[in-house]
Protein backbone atom coordinates (compact mmCIF):
# COMPACT_ATOMS: atom_id res chain seq x y z
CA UNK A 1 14.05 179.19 22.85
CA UNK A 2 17.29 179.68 21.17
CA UNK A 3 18.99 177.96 23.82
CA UNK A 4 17.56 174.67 24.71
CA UNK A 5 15.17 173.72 27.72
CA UNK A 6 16.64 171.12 28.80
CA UNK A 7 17.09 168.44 31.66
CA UNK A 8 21.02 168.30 31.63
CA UNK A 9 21.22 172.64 31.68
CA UNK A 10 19.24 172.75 34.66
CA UNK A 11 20.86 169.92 36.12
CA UNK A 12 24.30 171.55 35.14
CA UNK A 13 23.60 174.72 36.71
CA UNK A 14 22.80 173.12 39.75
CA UNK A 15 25.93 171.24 40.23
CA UNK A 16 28.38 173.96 39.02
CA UNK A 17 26.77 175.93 42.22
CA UNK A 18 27.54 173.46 44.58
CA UNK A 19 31.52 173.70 45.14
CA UNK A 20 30.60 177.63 46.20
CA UNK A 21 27.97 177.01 48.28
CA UNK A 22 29.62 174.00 50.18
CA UNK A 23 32.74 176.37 50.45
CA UNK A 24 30.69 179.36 52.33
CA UNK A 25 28.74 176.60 54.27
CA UNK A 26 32.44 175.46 55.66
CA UNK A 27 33.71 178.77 56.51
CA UNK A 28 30.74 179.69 58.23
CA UNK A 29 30.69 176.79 60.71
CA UNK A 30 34.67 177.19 61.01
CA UNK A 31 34.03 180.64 62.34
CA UNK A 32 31.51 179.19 65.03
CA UNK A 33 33.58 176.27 65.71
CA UNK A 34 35.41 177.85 68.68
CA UNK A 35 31.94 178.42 70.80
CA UNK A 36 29.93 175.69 69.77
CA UNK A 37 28.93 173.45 72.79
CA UNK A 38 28.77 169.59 72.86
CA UNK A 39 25.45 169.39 72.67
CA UNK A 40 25.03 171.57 69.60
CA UNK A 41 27.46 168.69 67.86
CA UNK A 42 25.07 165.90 68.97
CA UNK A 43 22.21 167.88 67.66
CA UNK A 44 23.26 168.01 64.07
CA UNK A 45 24.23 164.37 64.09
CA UNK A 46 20.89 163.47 65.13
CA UNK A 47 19.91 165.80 62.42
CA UNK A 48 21.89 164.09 59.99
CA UNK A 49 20.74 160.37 61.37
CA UNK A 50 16.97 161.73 60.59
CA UNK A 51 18.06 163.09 57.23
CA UNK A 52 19.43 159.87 55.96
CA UNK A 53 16.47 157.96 57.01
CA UNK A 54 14.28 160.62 55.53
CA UNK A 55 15.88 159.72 52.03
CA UNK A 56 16.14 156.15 52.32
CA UNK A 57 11.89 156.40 52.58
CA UNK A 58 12.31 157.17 48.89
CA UNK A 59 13.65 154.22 47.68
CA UNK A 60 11.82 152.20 44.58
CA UNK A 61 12.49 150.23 41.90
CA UNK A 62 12.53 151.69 38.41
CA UNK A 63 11.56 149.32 35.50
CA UNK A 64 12.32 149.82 31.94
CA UNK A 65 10.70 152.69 31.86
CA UNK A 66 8.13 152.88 28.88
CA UNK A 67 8.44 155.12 25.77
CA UNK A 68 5.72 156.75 23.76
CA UNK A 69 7.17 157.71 19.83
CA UNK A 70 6.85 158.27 16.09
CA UNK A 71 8.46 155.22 14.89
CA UNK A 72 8.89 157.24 11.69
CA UNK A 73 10.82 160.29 13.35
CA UNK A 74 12.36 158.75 16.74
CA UNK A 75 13.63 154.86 15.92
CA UNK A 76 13.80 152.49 18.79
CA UNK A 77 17.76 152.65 19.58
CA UNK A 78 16.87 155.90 20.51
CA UNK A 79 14.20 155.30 22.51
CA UNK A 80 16.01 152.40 24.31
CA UNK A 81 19.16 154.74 24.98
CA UNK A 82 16.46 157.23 26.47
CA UNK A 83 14.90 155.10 28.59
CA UNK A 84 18.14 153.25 30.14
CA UNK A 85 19.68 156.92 30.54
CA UNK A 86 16.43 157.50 33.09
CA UNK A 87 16.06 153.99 34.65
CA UNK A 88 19.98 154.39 35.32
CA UNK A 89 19.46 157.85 36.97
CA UNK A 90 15.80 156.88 39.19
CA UNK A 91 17.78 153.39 40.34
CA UNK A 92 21.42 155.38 41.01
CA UNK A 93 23.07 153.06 38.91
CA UNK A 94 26.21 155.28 37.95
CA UNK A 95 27.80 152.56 35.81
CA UNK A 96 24.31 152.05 33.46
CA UNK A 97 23.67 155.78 33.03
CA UNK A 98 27.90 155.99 31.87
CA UNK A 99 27.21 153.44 29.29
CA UNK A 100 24.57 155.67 27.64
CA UNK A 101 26.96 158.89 27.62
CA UNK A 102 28.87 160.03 24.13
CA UNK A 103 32.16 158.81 25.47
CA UNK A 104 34.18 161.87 24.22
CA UNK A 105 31.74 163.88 26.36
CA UNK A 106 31.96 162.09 29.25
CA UNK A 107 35.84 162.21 29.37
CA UNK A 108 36.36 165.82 28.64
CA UNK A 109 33.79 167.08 30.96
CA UNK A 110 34.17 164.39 33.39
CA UNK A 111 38.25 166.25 33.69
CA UNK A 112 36.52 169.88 33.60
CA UNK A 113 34.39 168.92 36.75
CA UNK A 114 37.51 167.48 38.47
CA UNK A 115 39.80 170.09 37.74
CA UNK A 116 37.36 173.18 38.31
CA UNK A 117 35.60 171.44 41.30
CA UNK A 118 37.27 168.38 42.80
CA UNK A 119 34.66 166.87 41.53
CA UNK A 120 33.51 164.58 38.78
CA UNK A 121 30.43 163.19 36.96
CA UNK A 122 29.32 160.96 39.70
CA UNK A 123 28.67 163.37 42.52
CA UNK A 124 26.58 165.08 38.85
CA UNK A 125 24.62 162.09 38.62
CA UNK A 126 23.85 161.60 41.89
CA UNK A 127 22.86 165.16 42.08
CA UNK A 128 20.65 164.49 38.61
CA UNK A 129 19.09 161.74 40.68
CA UNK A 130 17.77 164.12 43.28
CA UNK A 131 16.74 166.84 41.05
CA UNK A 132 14.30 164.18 39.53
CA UNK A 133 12.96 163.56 42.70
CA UNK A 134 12.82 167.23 43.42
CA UNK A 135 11.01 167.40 40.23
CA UNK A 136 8.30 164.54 41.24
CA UNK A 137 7.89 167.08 44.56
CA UNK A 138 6.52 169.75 43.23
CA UNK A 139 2.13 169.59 42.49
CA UNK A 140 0.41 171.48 39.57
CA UNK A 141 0.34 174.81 41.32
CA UNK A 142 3.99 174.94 42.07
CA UNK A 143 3.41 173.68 46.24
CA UNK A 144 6.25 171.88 47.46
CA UNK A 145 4.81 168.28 48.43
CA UNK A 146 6.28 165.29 50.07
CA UNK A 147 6.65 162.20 48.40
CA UNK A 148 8.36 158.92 49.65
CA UNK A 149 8.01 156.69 46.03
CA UNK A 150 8.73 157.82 42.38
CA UNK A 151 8.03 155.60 39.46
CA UNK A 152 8.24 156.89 36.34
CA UNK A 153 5.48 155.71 34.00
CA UNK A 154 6.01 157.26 30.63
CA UNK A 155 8.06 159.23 28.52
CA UNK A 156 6.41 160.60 25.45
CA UNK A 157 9.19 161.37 22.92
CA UNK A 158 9.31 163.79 19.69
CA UNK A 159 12.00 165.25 17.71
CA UNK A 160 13.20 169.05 18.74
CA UNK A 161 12.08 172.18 16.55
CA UNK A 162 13.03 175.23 16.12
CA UNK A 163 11.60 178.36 17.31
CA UNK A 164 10.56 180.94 15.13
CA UNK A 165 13.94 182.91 15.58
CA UNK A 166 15.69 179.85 14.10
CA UNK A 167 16.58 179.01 10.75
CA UNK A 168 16.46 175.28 11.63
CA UNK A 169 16.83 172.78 14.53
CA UNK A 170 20.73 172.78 13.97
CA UNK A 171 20.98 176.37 14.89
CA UNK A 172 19.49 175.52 17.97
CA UNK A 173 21.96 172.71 18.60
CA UNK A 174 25.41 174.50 17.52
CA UNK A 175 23.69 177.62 19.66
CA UNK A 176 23.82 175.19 23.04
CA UNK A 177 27.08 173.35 22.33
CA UNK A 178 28.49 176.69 21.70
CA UNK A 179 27.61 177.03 25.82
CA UNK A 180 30.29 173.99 26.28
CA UNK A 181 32.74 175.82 24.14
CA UNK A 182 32.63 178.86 26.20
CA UNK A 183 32.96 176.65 29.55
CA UNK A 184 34.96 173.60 29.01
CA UNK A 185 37.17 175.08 26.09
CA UNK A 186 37.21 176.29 22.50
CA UNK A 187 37.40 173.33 20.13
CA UNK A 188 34.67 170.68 22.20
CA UNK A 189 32.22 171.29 19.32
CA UNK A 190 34.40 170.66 16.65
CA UNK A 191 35.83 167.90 17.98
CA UNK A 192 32.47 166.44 19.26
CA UNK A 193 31.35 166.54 15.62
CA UNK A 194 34.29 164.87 14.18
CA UNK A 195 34.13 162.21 16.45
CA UNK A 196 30.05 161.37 15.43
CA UNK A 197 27.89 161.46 12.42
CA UNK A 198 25.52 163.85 13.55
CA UNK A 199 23.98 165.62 16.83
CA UNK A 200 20.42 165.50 17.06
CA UNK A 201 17.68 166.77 19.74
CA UNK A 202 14.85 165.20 21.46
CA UNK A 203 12.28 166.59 23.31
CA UNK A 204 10.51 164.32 25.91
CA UNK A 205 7.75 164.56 28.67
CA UNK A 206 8.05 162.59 31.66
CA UNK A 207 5.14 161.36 33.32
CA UNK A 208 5.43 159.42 36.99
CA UNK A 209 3.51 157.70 39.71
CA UNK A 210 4.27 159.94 42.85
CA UNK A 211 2.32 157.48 45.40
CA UNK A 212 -0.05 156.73 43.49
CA UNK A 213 -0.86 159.89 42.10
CA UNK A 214 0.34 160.33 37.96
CA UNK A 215 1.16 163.71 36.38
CA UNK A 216 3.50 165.13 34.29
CA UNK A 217 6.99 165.88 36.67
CA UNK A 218 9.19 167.32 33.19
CA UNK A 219 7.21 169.19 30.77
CA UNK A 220 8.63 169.33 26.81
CA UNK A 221 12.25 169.11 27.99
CA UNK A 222 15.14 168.35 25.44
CA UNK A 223 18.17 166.25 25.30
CA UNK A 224 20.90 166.57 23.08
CA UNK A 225 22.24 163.25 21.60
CA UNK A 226 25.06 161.77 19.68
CA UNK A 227 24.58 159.58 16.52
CA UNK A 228 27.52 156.91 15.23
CA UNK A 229 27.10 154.29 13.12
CA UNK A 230 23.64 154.40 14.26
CA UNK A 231 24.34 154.18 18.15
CA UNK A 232 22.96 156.52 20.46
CA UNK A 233 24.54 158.53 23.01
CA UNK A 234 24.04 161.32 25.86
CA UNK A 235 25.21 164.75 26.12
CA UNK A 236 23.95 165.55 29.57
């Protein structure tokens, strides 16, 4: 892939599309508004009621969550960042998963989601929260399932390569942060890079209890992480 599978582009994609689809959902029920009866509004309120109590049956508890590696090619900092980045995410702890962000990428595109959405990265991260569960929702042949508890169990973790159309793994990376470029703004990359020692990619499987049932939920996904002074951080 010359553009990287990842978590955070999915995830991305997802949340760009919600301002639009929120907007037409508004404009259609403004258009009804002047013949709906009373009892269609206490219909979708009971909806909602059963909606909310539909998605507090997922709750759970998310541990450390445990990490399979090459201590030779992915060091434990890593590793650690990796695993509180998830653990923040599965227990909605917005202020944990900020912590493990590159800070310079978290305040520019934090502002891009704001000013292009009204918007910023929580409503992302909460919406990264749900596409995990999503994920854990979904068996082996693709059937939509229904699952009230998620715990992930493991998280097997290897550097990125490059595909045979690649000249190396930092193709690959200057190929996808060439994506921010062309959405937040010309100069993120090169001020990204001036603000870290290096930008490196991991690929990871995630594997999860889904009552009681394990299997892999992300297969040979990638994340795209900072290095400074040996700290680890987040694009995504």
């Amino acid at each position: 892939m010359s553009i990287f599978k990842r978590l955070a582009l999915v995830l991305t994609a997802v949340v760009m599309s919600l301002p639009l689809y929120c907007c037409a959902e508004k404009e259609e029920d403004a258009s009804d508004s002047s013949s709906a009866e009373v009892s269609d509004s206490a219909s979708e309120s009971e909806v909602s009621e059963e909606s909310s109590e539909e998605s507090s049956a997922a709750a759970y508890v998310q541990q450390d969550i445990p990490q399979e590696y090459d201590g030779s090619e992915i060091d434990d900092a890593c590793a650690q960042t990796i695993s509180r980045y998830f653990t923040a995410i599965m227990n909605q702890e917005y202020e944990e998963y900020e912590a493990t962000l590159d800070p310079y990428y978290l305040q520019v595109y934090d502002d891009w989601l704001d000013g292009n959405f009204g918007y910023g990265m929580e409503t992302s991260f909460e919406t990264m929260h749900q596409s995990l569960m999503d994920a854990a929702s979904v068996d082996e042949e693709g059937n939509a399932i229904t699952v009230e508890k998620v715990t992930i169990t493991k998280i097997a973790l290897s550097p990125a390569e490059p595909t045979e159309e690649e000249s190396d793994i930092n193709e690959a990376i200057d190929t996808y942060l060439a994506s921010y470029d062309s959405a937040i703004g010309e100069g993120f990359t090169e001020e990204l890079k001036k603000q870290c020692d290096e930008v490196i990619a991991v690929r990871f499987t995630m594997t999860a209890d889904c009552d009681g049932t394990e299997r892999d939920i992300l297969t040979d996904m990638e994340l795209l992480m900072t290095v400074t002074d040996g700290e680890y951080r987040i694009l995504g």
